[in-house]
Protein backbone atom coordinates (compact mmCIF):
# COMPACT_ATOMS: atom_id res chain seq x y z
CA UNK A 1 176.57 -45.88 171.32
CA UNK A 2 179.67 -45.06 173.49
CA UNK A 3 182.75 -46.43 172.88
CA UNK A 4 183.64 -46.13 176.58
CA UNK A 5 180.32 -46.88 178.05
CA UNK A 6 182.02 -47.61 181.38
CA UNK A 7 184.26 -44.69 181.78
CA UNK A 8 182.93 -41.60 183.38
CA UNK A 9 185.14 -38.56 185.42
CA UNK A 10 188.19 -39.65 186.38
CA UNK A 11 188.46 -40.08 190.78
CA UNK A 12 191.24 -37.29 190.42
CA UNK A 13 189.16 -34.53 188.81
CA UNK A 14 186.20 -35.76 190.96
CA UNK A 15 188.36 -35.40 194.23
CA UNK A 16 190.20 -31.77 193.16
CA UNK A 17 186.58 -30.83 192.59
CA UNK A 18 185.11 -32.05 196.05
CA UNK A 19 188.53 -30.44 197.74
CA UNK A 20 187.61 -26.66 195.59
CA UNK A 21 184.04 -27.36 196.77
CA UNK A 22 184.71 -28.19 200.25
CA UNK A 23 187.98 -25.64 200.40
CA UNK A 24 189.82 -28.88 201.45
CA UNK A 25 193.59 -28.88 201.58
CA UNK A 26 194.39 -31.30 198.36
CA UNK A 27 196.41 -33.96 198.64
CA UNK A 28 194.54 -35.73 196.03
CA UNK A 29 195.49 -35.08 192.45
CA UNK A 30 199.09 -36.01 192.02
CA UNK A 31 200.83 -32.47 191.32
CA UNK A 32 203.16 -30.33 193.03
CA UNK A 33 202.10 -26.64 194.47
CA UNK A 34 205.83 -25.41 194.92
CA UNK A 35 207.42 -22.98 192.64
CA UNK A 36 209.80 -24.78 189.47
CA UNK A 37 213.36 -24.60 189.41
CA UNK A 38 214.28 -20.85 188.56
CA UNK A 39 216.79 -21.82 186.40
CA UNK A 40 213.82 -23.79 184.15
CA UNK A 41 211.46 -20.32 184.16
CA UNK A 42 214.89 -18.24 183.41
CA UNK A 43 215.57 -20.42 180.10
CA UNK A 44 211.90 -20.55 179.50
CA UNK A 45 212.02 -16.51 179.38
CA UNK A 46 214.74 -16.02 176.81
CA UNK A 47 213.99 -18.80 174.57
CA UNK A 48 210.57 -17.05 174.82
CA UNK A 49 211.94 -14.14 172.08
CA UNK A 50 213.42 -17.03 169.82
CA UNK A 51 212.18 -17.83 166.19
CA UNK A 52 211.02 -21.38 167.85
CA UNK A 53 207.27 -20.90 167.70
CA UNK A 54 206.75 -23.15 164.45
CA UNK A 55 206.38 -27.17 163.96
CA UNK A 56 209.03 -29.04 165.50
CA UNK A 57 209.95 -32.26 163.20
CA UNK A 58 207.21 -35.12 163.61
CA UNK A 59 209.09 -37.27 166.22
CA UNK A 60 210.97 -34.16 168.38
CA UNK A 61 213.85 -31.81 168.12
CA UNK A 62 216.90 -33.23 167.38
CA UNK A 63 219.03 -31.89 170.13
CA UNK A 64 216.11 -32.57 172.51
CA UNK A 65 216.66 -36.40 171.55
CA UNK A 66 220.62 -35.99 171.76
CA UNK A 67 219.71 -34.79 175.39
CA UNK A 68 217.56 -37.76 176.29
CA UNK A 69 220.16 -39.78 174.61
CA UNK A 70 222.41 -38.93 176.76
CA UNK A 71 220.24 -38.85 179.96
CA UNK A 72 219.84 -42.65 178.76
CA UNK A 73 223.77 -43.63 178.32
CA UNK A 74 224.28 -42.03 182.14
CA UNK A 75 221.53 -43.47 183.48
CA UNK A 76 220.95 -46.07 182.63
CA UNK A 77 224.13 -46.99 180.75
CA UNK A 78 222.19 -47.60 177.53
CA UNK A 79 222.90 -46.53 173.58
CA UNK A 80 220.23 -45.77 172.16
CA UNK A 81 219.84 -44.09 168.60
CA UNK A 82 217.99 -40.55 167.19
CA UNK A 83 215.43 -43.26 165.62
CA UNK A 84 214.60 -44.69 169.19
CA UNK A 85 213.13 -41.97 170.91
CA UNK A 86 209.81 -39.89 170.11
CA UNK A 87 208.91 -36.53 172.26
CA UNK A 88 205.33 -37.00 173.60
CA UNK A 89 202.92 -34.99 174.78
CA UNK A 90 203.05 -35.92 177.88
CA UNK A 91 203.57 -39.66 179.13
CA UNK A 92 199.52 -40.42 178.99
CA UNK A 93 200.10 -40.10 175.46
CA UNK A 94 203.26 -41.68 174.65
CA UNK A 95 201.28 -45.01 176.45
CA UNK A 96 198.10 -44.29 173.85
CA UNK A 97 200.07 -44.33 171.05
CA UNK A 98 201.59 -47.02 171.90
CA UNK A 99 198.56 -49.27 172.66
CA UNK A 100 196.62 -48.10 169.84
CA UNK A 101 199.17 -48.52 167.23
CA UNK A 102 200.70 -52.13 168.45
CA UNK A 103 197.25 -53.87 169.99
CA UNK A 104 195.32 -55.06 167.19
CA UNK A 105 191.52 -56.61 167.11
CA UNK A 106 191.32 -59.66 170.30
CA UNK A 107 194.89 -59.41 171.61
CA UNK A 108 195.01 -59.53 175.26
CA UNK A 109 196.83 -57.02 177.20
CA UNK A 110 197.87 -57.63 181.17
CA UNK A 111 197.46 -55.12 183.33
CA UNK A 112 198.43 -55.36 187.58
CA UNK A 113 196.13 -53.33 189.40
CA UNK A 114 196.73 -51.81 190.82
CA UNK A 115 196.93 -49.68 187.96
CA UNK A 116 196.97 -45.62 186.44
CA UNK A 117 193.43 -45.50 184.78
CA UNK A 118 194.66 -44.35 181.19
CA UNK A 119 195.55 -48.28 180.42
CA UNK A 120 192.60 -49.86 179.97
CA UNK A 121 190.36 -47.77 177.67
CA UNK A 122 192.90 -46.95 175.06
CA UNK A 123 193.03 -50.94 174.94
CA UNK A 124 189.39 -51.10 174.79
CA UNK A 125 189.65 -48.27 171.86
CA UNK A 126 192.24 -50.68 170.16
CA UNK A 127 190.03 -53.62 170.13
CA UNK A 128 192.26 -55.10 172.61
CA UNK A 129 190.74 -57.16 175.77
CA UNK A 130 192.35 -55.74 179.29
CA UNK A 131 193.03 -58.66 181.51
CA UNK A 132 193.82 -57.01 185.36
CA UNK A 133 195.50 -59.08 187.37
CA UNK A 134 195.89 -57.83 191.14
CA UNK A 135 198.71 -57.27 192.74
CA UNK A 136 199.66 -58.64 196.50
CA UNK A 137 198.11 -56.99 199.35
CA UNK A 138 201.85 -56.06 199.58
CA UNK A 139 201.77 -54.51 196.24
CA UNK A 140 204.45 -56.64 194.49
CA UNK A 141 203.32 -58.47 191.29
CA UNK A 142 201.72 -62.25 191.73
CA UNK A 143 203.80 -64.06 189.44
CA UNK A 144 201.75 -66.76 189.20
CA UNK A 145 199.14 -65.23 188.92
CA UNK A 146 200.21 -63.37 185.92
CA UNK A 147 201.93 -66.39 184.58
CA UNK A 148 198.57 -67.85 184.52
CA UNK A 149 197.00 -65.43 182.41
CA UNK A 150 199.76 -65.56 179.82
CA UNK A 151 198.92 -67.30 176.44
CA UNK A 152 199.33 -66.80 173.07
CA UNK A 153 196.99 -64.27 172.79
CA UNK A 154 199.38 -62.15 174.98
CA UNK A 155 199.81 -59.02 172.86
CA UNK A 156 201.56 -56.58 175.79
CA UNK A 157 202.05 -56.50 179.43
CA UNK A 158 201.80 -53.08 180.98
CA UNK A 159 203.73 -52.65 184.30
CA UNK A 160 204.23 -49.25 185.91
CA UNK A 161 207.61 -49.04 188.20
CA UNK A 162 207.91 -47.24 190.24
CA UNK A 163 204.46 -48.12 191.33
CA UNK A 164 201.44 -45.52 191.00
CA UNK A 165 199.61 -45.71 193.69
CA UNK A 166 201.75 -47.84 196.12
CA UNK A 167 205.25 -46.13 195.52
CA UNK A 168 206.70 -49.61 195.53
CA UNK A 169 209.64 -50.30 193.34
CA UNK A 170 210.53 -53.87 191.71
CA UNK A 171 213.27 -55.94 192.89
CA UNK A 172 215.84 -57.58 190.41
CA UNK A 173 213.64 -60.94 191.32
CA UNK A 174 210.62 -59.42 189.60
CA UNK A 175 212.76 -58.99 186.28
CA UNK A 176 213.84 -61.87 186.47
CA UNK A 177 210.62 -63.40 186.91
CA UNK A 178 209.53 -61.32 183.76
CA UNK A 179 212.30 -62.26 181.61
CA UNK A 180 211.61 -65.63 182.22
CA UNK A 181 207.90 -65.29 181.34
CA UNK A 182 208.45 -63.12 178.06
CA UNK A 183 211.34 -66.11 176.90
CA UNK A 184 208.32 -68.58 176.82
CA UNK A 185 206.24 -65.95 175.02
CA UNK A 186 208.56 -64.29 172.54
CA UNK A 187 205.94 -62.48 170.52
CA UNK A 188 204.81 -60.11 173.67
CA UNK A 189 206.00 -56.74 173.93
CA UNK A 190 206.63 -54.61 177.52
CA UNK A 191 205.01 -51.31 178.00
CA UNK A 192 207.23 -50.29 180.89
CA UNK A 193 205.47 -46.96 182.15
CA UNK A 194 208.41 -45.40 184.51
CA UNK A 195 207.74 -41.95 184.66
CA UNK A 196 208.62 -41.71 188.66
CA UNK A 197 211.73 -43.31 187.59
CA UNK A 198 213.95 -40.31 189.05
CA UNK A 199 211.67 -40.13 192.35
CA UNK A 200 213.43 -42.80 194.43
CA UNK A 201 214.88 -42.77 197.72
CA UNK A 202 216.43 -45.93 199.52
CA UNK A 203 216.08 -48.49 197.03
CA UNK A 204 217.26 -47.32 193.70
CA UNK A 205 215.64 -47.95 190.65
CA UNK A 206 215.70 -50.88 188.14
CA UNK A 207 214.55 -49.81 184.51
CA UNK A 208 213.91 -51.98 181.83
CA UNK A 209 216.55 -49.59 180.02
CA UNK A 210 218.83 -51.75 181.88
CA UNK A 211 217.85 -55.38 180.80
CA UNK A 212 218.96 -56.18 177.87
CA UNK A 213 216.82 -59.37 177.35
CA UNK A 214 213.97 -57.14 177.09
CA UNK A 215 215.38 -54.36 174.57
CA UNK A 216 214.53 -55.32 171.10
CA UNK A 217 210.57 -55.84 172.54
CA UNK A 218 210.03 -53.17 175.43
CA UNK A 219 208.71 -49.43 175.06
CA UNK A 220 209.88 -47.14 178.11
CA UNK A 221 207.28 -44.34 178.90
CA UNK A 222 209.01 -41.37 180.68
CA UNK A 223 207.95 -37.68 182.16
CA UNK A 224 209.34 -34.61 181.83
CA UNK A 225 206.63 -33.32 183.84
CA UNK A 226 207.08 -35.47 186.43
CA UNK A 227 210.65 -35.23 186.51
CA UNK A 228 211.09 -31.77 186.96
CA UNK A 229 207.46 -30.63 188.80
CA UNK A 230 206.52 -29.19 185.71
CA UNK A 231 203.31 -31.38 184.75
CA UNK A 232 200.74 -28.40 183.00
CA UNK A 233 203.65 -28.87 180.31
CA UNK A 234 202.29 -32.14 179.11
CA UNK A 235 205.85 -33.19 177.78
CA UNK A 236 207.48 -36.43 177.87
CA UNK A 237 208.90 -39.16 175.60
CA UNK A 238 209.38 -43.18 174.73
CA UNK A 239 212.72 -45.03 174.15
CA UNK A 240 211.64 -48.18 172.06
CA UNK A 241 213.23 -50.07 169.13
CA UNK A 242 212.59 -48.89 165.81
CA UNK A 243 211.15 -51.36 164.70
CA UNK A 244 208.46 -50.78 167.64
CA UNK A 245 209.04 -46.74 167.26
CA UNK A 246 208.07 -46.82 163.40
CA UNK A 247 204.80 -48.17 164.15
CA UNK A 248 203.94 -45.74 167.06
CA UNK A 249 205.24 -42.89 164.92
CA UNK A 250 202.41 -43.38 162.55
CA UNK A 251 199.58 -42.90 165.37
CA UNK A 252 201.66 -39.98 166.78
CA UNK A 253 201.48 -37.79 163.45
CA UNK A 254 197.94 -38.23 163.24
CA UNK A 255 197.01 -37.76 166.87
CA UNK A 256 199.54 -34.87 167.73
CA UNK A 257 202.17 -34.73 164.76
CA UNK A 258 204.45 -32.67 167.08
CA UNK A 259 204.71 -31.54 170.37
CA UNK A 260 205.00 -28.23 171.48
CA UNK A 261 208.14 -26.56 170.23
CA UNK A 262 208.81 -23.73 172.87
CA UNK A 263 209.14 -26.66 175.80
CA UNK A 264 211.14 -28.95 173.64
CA UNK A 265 213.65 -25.93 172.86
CA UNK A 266 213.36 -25.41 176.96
CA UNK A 267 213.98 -28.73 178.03
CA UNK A 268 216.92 -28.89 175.45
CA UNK A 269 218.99 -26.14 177.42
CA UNK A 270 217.85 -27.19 180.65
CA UNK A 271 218.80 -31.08 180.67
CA UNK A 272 222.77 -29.77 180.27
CA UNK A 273 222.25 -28.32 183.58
CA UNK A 274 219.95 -30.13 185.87
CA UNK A 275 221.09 -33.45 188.11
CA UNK A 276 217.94 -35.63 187.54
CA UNK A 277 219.96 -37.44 190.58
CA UNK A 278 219.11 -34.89 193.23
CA UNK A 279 215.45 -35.17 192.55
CA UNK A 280 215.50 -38.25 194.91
CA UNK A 281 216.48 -36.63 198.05
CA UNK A 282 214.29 -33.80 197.33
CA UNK A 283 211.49 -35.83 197.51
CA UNK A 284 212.78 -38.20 199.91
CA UNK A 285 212.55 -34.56 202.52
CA UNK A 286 209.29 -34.06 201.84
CA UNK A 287 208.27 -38.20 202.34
CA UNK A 288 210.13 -38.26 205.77
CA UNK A 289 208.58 -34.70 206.88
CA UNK A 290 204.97 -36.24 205.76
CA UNK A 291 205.26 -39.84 207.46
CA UNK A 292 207.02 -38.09 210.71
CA UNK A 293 203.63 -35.93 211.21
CA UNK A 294 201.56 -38.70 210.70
CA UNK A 295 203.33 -40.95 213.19
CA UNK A 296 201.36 -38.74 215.96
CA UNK A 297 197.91 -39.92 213.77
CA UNK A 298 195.79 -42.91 213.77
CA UNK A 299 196.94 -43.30 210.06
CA UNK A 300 199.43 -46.05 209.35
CA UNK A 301 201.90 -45.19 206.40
CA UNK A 302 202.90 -48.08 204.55
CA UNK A 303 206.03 -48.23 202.62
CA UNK A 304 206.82 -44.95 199.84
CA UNK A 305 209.78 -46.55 197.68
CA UNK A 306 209.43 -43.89 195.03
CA UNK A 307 207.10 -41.36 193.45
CA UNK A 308 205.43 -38.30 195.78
CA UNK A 309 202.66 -40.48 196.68
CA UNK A 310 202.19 -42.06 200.21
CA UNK A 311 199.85 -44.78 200.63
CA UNK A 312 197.89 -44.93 204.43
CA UNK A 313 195.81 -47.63 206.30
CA UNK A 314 192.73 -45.72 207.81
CA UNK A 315 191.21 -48.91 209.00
CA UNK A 316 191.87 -48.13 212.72
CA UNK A 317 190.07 -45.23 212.37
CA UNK A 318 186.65 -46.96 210.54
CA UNK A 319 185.85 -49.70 208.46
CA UNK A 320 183.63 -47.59 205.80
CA UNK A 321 185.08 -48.23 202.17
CA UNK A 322 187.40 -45.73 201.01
CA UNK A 323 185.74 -43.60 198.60
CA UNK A 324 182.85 -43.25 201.17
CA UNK A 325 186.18 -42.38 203.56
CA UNK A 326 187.65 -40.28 201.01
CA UNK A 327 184.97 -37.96 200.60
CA UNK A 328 183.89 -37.94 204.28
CA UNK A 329 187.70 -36.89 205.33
CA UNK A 330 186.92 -34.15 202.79
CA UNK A 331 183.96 -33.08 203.59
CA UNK A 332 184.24 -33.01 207.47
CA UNK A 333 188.03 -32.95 207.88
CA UNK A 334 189.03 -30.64 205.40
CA UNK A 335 191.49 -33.01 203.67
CA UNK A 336 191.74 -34.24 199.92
CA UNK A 337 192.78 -38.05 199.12
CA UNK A 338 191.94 -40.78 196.75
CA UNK A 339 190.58 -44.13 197.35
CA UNK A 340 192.95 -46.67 196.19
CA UNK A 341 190.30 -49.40 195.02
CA UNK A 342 189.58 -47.26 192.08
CA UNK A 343 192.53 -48.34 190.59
CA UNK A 344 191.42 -51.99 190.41
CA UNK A 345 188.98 -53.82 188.72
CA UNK A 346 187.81 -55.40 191.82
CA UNK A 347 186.94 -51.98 193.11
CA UNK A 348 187.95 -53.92 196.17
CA UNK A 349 188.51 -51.65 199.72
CA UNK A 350 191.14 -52.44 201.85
CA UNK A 351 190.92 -49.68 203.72
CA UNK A 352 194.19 -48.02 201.52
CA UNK A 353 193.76 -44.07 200.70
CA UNK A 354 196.77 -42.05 198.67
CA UNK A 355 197.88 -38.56 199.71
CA UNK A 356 200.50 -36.76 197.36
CA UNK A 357 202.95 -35.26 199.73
CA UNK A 358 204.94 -33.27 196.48
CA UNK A 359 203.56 -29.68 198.38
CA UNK A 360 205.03 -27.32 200.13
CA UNK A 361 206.02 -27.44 203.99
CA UNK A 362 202.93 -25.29 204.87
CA UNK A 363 200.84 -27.16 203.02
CA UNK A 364 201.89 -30.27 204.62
CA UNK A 365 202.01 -28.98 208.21
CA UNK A 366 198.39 -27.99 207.54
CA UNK A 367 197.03 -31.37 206.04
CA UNK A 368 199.09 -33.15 209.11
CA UNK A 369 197.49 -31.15 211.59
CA UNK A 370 193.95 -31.94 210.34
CA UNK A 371 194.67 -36.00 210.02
CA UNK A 372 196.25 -36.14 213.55
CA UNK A 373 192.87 -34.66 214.82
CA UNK A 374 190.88 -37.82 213.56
């Protein structure tokens, strides 16, 4: 018998597959086609010829984790010590460790859909029960409706900011609002998944890095491979409390032990040279350039606060659901997107489809000129 009975191929694969199929422009799966930074592939060459092809220690190089210590302190304006960090394979599992070491048999675990699809079965996997809670139709979290599902059976909340799919980004109200909730329920701990936390553009970014009522229960999930377009890497890490870390540590050497040591000694050099800060207006280019062709389409672009995503409303256009939509703008318009009720329990449409706009100008120009025909 399956342990995942309900979980089949993910709506990203499915999608990248129809777009191949279909030779669809794909704006679908959430990864850039432009070229890295040269100064990345340049570091990546000579450290290539280095004796750094063997294990790495269990929970990362050590001057990898002095980097992201110090990424943290400027950031963020946070200390945080060696023994608070631990390189991941990528973020998806930095957040599976996490679950599956910290969510025992029965605990409940709140999830706000909508939400990134790697959540719930590793919480199934742990025994835990997912409780989904949707968001607004504006895509900020219900507080009451999540302080309703709060009891004492509240193992984790899971929140995801900036938001995948919606690219909305919290306001200091919404921490407040969470701080409040997690004083009445001191035994829950904060999965904060931010790994669009350096893809921002007007409204700058809160992190739970930066409350320190949440510190001593609260694991941060970041991406390298978001970060820095670089996402066939698989690299990223978690800042947590030891006391937290020690537990997820033990899941880590048994599902990974270490991560792969040629990136880590990469990423080490390259961190004293990039400015994560500029990654903002980079993106920020690309959003404007996408949303200014579409103005000329019968799509309506709702608000992009952060990551490369932009979320449309088709429903001027027809009132079929959106994965029927999805698949028919792929199939007979030669465009690649994914339906937004897939990330929700309620499987709800709302007529919402995502396009990731982190391509290249051509690519865009292309896409733009295909959805201003419909």
């Amino acid at each position: 018998m399956s342990k995942l009975p309900h979980v089949g191929t993910t709506i990203f694969t499915e999608m990248s597959l129809l777009a191949k199929q279909t030779n669809a422009i794909n704006l679908s799966q959430g990864f850039p086609n432009f070229p890295v930074d040269e100064r990345l592939t340049e570091i990546l060459k000579n450290k290539s010829t280095q004796d750094i092809h063997q294990y790495m220690p269990m929970a990362g190089s050590p001057e990898l984790i002095d980097q992201i210590q110090q990424l943290t302190l400027k950031s963020y304006d946070r200390t945080i010590g060696q023994n608070e960090v631990l390189i991941t394979a990528g973020a998806t599992q930095g957040i599976f460790s996490t679950i599956i070491a910290l969510v025992k048999n029965g605990d409940e675990v709140i999830i706000l859909d909508p939400s990134y699809d790697c959540y719930e079965p590793a919480i199934v996997l742990a025994g835990g029960i997912p409780i989904r809670i949707q968001l607004n139709d504006d895509y900020t979290p219900n507080w009451n409706a999540i302080e309703e599902k709060f009891s004492d059976k509240t193992k984790m909340i899971i929140t995801n900011n900036p938001h995948n799919p919606s690219g909305r980004i919290w306001e200091e109200s919404d921490y407040l609002n969470l701080e409040e909730l997690l004083n009445t329920f001191p035994s829950t701990i904060l999965l904060s998944d931010e790994v669009y936390e350096y893809i921002t553009f007007e409204k700058g970014h809160i992190s739970a890095n930066q409350r320190p009522n949440l510190l001593d229960r609260t694991i941060v999930v970041s991406s390298f491979g978001k970060t820095f377009h670089i996402t066939g890497w698989k690299m990223g890490y978690i800042v947590a409390p030891e006391k937290l870390l020690s537990e997820i540590k033990k899941v880590h050497q048994f599902n990974v032990f270490s991560v792969n040591s040629v990136a880590q000694s990469v990423l080490t050099d390259y961190l004293k040279i990039v400015d994560v800060k500029s990654l903002g207006a980079f993106y920020q280019t690309k959003r404007d350039l996408f949303q200014n062709l579409l103005s000329k389409s019968n799509f309506r672009c709702l608000q992009s606060e952060g990551t490369y995503f932009q979320l449309v409303d088709y429903s001027s256009i027809s009132k079929i659901d959106d994965v029927s939509f999805c698949k028919e703008l792929a199939i007979k318009h030669g465009v690649a997107a994914i339906p937004v009720s897939v990330f929700s329990q309620q499987k709800t449409s709302n007529q919402h489809i995502r396009f990731c706009y982190a391509k290249d100008d051509e690519t865009l120009f292309n896409a733009s000129e295909k959805l201003c025909q419909i």
